[in-house]
C-alpha atoms as a PDB file:
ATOM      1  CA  UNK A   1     -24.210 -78.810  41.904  1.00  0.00           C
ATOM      2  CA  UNK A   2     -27.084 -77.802  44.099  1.00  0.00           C
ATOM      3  CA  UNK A   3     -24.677 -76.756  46.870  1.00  0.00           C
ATOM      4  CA  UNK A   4     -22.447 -74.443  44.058  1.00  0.00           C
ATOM      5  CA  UNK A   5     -25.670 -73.283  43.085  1.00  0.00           C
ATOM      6  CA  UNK A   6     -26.462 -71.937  46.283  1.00  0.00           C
ATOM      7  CA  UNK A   7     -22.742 -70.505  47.423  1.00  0.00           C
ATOM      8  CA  UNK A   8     -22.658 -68.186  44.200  1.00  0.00           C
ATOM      9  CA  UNK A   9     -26.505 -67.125  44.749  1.00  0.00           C
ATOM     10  CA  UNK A  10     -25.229 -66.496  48.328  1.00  0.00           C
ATOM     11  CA  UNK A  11     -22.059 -63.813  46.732  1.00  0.00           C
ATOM     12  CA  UNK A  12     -24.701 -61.853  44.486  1.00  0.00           C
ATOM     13  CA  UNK A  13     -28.014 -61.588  46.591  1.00  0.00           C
ATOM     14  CA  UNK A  14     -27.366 -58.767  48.040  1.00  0.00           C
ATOM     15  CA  UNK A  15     -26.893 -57.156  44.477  1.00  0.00           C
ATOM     16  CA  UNK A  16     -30.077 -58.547  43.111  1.00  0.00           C
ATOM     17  CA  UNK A  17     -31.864 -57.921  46.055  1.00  0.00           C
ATOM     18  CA  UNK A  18     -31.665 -54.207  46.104  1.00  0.00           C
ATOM     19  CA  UNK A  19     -31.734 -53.790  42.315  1.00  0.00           C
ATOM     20  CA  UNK A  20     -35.056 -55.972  42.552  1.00  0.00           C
ATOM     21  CA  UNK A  21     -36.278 -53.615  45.198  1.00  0.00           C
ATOM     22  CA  UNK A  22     -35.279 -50.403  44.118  1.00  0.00           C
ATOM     23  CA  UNK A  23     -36.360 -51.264  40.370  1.00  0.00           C
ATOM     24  CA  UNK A  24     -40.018 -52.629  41.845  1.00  0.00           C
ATOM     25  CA  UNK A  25     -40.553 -49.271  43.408  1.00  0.00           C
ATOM     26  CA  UNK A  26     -39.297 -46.665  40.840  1.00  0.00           C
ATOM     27  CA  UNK A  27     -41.788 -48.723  37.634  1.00  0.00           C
ATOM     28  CA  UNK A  28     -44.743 -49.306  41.005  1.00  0.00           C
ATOM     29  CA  UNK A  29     -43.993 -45.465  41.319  1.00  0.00           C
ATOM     30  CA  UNK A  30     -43.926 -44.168  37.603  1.00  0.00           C
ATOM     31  CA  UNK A  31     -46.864 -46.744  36.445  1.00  0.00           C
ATOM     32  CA  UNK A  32     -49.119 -44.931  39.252  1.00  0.00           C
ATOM     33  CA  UNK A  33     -48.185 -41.455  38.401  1.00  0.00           C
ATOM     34  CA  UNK A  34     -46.807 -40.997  35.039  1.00  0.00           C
ATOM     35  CA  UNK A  35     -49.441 -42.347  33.013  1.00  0.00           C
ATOM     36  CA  UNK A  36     -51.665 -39.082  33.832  1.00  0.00           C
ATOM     37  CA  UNK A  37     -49.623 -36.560  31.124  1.00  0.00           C
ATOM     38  CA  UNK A  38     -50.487 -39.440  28.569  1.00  0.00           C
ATOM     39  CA  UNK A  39     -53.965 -40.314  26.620  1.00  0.00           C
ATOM     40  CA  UNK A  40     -55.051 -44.193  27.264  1.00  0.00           C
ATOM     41  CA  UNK A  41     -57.467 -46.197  26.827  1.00  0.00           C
ATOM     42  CA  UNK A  42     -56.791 -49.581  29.258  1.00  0.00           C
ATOM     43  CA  UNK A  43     -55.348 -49.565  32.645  1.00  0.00           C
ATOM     44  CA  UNK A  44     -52.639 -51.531  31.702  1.00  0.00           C
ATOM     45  CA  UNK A  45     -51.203 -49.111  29.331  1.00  0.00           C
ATOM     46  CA  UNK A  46     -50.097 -47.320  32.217  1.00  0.00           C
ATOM     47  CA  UNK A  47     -47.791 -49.813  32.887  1.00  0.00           C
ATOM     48  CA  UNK A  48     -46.236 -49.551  29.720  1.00  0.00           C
ATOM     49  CA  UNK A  49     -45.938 -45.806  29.789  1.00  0.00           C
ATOM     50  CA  UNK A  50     -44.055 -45.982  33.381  1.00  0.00           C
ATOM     51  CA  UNK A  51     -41.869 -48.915  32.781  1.00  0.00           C
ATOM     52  CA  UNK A  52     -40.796 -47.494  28.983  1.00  0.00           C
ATOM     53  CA  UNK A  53     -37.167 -46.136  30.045  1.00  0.00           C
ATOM     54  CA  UNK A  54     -36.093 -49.534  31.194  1.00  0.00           C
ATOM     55  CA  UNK A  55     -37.109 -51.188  28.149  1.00  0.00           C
ATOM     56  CA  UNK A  56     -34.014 -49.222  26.821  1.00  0.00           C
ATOM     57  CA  UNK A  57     -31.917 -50.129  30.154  1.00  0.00           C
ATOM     58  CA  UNK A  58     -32.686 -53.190  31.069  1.00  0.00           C
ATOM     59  CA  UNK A  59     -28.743 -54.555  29.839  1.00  0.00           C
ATOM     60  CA  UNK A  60     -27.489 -52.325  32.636  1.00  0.00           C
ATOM     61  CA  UNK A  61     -29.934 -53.966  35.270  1.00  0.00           C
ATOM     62  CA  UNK A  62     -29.139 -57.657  34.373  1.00  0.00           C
ATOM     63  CA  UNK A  63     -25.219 -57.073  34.023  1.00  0.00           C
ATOM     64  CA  UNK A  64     -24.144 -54.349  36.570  1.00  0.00           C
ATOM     65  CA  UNK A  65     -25.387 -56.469  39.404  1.00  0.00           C
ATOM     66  CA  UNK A  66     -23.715 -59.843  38.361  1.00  0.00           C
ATOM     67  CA  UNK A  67     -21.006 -60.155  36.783  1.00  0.00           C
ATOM     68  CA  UNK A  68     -18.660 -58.024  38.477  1.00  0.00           C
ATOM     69  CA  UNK A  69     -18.368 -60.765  40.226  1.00  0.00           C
ATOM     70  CA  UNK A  70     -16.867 -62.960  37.904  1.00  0.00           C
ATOM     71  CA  UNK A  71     -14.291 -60.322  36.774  1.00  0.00           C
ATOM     72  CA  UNK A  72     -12.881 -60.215  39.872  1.00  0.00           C
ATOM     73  CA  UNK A  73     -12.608 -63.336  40.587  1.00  0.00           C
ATOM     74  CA  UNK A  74     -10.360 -63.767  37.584  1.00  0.00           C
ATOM     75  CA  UNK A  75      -8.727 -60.548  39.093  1.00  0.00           C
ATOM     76  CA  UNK A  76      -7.684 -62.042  42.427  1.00  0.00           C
ATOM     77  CA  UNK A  77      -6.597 -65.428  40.774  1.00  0.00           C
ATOM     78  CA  UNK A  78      -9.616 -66.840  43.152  1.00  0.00           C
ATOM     79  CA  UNK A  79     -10.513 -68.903  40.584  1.00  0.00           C
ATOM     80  CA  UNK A  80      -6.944 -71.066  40.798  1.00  0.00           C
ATOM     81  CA  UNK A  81      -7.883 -71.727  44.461  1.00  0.00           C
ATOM     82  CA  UNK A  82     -10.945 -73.081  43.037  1.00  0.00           C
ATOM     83  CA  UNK A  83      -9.739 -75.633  40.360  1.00  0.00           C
ATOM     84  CA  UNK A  84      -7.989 -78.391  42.465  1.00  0.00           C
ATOM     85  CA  UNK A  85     -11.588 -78.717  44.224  1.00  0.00           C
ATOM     86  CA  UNK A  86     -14.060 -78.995  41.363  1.00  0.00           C
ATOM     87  CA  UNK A  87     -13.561 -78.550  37.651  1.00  0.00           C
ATOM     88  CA  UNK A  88     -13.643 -75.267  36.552  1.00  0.00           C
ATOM     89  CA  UNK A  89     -16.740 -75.807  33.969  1.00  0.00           C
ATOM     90  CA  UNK A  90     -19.002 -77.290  36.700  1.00  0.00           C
ATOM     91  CA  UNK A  91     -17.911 -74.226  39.057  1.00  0.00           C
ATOM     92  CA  UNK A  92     -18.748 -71.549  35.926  1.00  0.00           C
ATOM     93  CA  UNK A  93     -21.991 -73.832  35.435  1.00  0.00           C
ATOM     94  CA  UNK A  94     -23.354 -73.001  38.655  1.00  0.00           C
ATOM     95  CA  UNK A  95     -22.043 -69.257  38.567  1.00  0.00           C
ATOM     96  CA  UNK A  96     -24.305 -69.034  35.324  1.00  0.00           C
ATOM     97  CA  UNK A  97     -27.192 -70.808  37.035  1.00  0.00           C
ATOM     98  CA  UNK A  98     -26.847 -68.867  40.077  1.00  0.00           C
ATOM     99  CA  UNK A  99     -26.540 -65.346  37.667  1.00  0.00           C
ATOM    100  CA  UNK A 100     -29.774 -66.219  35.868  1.00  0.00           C
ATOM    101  CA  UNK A 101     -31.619 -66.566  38.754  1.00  0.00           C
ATOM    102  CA  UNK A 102     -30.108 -63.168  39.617  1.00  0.00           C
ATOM    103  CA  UNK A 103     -31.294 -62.045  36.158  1.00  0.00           C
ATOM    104  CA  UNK A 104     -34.797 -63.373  36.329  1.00  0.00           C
ATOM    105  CA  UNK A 105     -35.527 -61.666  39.882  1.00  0.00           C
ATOM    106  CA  UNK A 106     -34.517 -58.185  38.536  1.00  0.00           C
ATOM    107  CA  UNK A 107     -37.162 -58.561  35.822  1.00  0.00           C
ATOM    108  CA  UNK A 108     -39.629 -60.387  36.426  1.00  0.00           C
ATOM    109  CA  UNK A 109     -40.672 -59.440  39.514  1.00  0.00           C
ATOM    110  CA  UNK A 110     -40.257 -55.491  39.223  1.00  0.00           C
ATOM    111  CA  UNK A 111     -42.413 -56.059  36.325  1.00  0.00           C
ATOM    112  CA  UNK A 112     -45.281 -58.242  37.525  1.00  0.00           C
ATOM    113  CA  UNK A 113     -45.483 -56.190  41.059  1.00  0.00           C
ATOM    114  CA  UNK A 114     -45.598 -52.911  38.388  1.00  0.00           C
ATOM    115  CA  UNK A 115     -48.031 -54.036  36.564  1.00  0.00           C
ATOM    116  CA  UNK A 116     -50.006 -55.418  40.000  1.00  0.00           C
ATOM    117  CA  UNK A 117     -49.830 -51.617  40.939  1.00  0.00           C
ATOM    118  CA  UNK A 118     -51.106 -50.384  37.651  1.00  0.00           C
ATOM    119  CA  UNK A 119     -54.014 -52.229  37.373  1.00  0.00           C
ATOM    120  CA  UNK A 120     -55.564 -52.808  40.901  1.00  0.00           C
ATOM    121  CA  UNK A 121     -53.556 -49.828  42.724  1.00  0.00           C
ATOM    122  CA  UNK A 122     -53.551 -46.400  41.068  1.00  0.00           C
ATOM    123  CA  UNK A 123     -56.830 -44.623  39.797  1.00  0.00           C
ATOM    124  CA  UNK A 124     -58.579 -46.225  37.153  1.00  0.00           C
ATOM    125  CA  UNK A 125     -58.081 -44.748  33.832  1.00  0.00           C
ATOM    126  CA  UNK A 126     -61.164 -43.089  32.290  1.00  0.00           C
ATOM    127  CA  UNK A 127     -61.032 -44.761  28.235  1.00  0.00           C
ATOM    128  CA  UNK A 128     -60.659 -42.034  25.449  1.00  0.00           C
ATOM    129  CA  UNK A 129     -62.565 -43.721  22.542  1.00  0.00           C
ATOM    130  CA  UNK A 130     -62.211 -41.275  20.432  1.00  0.00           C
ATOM    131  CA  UNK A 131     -58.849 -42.618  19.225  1.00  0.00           C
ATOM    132  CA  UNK A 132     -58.669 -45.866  17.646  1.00  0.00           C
ATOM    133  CA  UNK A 133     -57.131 -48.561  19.760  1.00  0.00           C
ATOM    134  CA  UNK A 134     -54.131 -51.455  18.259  1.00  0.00           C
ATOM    135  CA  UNK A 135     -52.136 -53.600  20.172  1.00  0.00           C
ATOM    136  CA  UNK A 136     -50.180 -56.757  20.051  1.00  0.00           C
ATOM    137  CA  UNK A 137     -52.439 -59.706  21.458  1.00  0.00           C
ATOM    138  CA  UNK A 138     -54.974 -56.854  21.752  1.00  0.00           C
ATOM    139  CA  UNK A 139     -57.442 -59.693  22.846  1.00  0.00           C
ATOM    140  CA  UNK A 140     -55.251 -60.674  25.367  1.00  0.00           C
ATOM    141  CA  UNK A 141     -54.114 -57.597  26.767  1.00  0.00           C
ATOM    142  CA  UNK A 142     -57.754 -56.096  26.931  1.00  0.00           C
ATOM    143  CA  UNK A 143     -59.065 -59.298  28.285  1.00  0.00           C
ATOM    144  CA  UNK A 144     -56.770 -60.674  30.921  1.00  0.00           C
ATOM    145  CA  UNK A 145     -54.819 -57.686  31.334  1.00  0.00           C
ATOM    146  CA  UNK A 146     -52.969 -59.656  34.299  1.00  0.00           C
ATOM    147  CA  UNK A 147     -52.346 -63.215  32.539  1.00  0.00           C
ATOM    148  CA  UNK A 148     -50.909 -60.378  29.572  1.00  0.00           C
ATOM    149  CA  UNK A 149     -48.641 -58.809  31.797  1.00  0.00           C
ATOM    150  CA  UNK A 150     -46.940 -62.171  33.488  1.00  0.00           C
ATOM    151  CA  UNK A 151     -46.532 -63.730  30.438  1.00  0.00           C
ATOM    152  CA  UNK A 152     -44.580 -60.923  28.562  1.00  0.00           C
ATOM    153  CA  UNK A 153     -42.849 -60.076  32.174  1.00  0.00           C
ATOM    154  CA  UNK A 154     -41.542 -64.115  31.724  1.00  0.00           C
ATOM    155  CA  UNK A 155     -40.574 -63.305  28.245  1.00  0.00           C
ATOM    156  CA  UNK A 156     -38.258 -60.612  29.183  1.00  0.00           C
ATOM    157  CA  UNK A 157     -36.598 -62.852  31.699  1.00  0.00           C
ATOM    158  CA  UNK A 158     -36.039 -65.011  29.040  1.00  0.00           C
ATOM    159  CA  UNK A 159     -34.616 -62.369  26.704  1.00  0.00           C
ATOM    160  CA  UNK A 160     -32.692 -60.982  29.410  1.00  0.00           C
ATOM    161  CA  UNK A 161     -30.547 -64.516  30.077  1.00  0.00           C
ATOM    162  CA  UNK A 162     -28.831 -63.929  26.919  1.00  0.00           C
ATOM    163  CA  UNK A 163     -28.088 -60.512  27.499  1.00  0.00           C
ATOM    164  CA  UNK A 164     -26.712 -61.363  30.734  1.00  0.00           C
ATOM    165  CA  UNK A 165     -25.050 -64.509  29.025  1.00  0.00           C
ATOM    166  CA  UNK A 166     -23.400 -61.669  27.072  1.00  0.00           C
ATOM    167  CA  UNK A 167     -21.739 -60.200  29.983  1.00  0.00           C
ATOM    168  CA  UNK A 168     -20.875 -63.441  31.906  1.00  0.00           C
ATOM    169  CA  UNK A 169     -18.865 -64.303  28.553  1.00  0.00           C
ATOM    170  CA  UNK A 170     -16.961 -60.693  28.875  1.00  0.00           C
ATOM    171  CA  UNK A 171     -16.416 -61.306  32.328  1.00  0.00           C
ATOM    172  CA  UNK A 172     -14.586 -64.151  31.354  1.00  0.00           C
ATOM    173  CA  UNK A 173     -11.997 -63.459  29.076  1.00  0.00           C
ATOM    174  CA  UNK A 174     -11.806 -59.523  29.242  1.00  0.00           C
ATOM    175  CA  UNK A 175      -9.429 -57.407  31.261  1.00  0.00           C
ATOM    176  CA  UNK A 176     -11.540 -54.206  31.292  1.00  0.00           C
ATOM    177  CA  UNK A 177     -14.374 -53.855  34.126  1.00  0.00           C
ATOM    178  CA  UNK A 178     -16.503 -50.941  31.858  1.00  0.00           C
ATOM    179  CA  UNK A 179     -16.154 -53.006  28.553  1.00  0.00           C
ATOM    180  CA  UNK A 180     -17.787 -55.814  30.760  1.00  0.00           C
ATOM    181  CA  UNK A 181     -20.674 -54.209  32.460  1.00  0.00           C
ATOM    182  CA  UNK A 182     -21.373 -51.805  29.443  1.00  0.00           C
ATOM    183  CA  UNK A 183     -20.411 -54.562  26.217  1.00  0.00           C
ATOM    184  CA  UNK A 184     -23.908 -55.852  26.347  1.00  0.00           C
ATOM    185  CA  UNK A 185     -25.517 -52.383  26.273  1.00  0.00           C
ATOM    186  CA  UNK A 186     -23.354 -50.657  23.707  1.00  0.00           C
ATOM    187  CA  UNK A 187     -24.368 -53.611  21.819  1.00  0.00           C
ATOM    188  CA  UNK A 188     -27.873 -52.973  22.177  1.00  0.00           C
ATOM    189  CA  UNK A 189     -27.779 -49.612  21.317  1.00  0.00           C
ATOM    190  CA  UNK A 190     -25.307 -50.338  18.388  1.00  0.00           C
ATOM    191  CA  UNK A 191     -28.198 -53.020  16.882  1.00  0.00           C
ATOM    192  CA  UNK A 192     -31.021 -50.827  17.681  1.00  0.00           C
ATOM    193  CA  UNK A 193     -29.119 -48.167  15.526  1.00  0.00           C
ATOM    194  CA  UNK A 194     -28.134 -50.806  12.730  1.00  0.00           C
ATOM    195  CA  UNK A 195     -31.523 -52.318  12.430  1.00  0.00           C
ATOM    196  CA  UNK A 196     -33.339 -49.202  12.024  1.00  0.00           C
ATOM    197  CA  UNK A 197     -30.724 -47.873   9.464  1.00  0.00           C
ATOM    198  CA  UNK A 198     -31.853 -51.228   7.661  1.00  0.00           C
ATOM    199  CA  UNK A 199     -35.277 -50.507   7.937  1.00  0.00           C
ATOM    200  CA  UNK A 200     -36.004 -53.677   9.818  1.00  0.00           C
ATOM    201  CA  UNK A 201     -36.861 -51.969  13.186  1.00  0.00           C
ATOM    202  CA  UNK A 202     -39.256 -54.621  13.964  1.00  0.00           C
ATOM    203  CA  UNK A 203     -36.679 -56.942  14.045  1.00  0.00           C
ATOM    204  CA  UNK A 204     -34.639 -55.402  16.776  1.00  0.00           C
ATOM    205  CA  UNK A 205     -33.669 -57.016  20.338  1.00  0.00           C
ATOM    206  CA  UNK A 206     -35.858 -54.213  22.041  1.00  0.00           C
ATOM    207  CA  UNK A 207     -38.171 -55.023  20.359  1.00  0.00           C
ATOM    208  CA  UNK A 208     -38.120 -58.722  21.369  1.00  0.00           C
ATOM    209  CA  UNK A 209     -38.270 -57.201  24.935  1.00  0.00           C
ATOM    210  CA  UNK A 210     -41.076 -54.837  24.514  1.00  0.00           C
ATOM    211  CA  UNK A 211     -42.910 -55.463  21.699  1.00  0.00           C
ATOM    212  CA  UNK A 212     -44.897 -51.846  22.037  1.00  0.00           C
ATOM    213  CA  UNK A 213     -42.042 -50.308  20.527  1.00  0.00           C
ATOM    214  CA  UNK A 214     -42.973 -50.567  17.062  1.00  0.00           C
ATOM    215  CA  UNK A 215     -46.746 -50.709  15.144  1.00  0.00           C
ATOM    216  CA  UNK A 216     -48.848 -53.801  16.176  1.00  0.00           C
ATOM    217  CA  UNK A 217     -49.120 -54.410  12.623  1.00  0.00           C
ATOM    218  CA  UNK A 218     -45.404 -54.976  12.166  1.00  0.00           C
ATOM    219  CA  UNK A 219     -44.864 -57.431  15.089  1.00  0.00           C
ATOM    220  CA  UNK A 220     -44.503 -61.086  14.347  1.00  0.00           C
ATOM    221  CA  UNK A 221     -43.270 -64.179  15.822  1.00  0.00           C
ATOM    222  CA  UNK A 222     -39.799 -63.437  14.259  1.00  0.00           C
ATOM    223  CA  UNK A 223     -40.153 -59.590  15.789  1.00  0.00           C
ATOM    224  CA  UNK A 224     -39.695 -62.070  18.913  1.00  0.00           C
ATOM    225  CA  UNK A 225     -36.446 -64.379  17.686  1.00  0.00           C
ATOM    226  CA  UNK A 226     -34.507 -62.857  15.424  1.00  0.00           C
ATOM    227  CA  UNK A 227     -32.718 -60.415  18.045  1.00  0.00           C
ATOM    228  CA  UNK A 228     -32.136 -62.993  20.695  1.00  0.00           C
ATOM    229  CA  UNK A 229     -30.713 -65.743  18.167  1.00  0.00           C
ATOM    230  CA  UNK A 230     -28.511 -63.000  16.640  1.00  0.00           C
ATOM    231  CA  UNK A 231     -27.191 -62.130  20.077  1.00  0.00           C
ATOM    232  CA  UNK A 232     -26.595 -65.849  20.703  1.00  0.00           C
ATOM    233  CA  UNK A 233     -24.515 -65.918  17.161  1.00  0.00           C
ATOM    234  CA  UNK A 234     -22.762 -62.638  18.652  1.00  0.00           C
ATOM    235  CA  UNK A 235     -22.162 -64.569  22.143  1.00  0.00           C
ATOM    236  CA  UNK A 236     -20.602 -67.558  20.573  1.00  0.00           C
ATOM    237  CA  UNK A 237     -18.313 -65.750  18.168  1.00  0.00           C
ATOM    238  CA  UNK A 238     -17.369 -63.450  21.128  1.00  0.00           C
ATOM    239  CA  UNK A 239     -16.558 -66.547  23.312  1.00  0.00           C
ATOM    240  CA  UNK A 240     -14.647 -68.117  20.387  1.00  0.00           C
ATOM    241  CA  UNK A 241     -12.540 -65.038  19.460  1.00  0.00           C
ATOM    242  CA  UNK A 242     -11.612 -64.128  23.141  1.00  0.00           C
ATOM    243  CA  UNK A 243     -10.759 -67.635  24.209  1.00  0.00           C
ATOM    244  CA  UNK A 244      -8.158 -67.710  21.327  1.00  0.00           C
ATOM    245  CA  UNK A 245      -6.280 -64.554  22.696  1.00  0.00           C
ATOM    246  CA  UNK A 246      -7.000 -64.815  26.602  1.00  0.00           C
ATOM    247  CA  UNK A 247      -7.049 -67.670  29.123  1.00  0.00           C
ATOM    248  CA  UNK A 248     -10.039 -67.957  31.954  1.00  0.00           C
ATOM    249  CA  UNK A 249      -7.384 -68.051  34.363  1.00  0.00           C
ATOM    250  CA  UNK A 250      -4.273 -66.634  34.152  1.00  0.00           C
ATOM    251  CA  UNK A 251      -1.470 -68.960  36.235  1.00  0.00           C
END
């Protein structure tokens, strides 16, 4: 398994390497610069005011990248050549493993090295305490600013695996390479709309990834599980549906 592993890490590096790199520097970038049009109070607010916009496009970042991949390798029939060597669920097994790794690099470190920048790089910020401050964990975020930042930078990996699980089950069983690398973030966009129409905004899968997006007040541990266990409901149904109408591999 450990080999597989390390043959499909070896087919999307390059990928996930320059998406990591050119994702690090545009949030380093905007986290050093942006923040100075805004009012704050903590340094590490500045991290959240440059890295906002990808809160909304993360899906993009962790599909794009990967699973074009699988598509067309169901394109080119590559995946027959591969069946009379190993079984085909071990061989998807590692793709996935290989993906998330993929998916976890892309966020997490652009993050963590953003957030690095914003607090021990740019200028610090001067507090304005004439406005009163709220945030979730507020202890934890005015405290250990740094410990704040790597957890919730881990937590959007985490979030992101099942958006990228999204994709790597389109990849599989669809025909169409846009409906693959844009499903997951039509969907998204399509439950952000929903949710707010519902008046459950706290509720929603971006919010899960950036919890900032709503009032502190609102934000509880189900603000953190609802959208990704929905989106694993959505995945399965998805996987069940497509499987009925189109094979893996087409002989």
């Amino acid at each position: 398994m450990i080999g597989l592993v390390r043959n499909e890490w070896k087919k999307v590096f390059l990928p996930v390497l320059l998406t990591t790199v050119l994702l690090a520097i545009a949030m380093s970038v905007l986290s050093c610069t942006i923040y100075q049009n805004y009012t704050l109070h903590y340094d590490l607010e500045a991290w959240e005011v440059g890295t906002e916009l990808f809160s909304l496009l993360y899906p993009l970042f962790v599909v794009v990248p990967l699973c074009w991949n699988l598509y067309y390798e169901r394109k080119n029939n590559f995946l027959l050549y591969v069946m009379p060597r190993v079984k085909i669920k071990k061989y998807l097994t590692a793709k996935w493993i290989a993906y998330a790794l993929g998916t976890l690099c892309i966020i997490v470190i652009p993050y963590i090295l953003s957030a690095v920048f914003a607090l021990y790089v740019k200028t610090p910020v001067v507090p304005f305490v004439e406005n009163p401050f709220r945030h979730v964990f507020e202890n934890a975020f005015i405290k250990t600013s740094l410990l704040y930042a790597v957890a919730l930078s881990l937590w959007r990996g985490i979030v992101s695996l099942f958006v990228m699980t999204f994709g790597f089950v389109l990849a599989l069983y669809c025909k169409n390479i846009f409906v693959i690398l844009t499903g997951p973030f039509m969907y998204s966009i399509l439950e952000n709309f929903v949710l707010a129409i519902l008046r459950l905004e706290r509720l929603r899968l971006v919010v899960a990834f950036d919890p900032t997006t709503v009032d502190p007040k609102v934000v509880s541990i189900s603000s953190f599980l609802f959208g990704p266990i929905v989106l694993s409901i959505v995945i399965g149904l998805t996987a069940f549906l497509l499987s009925k109408k189109n094979a893996i591999v087409t002989i």
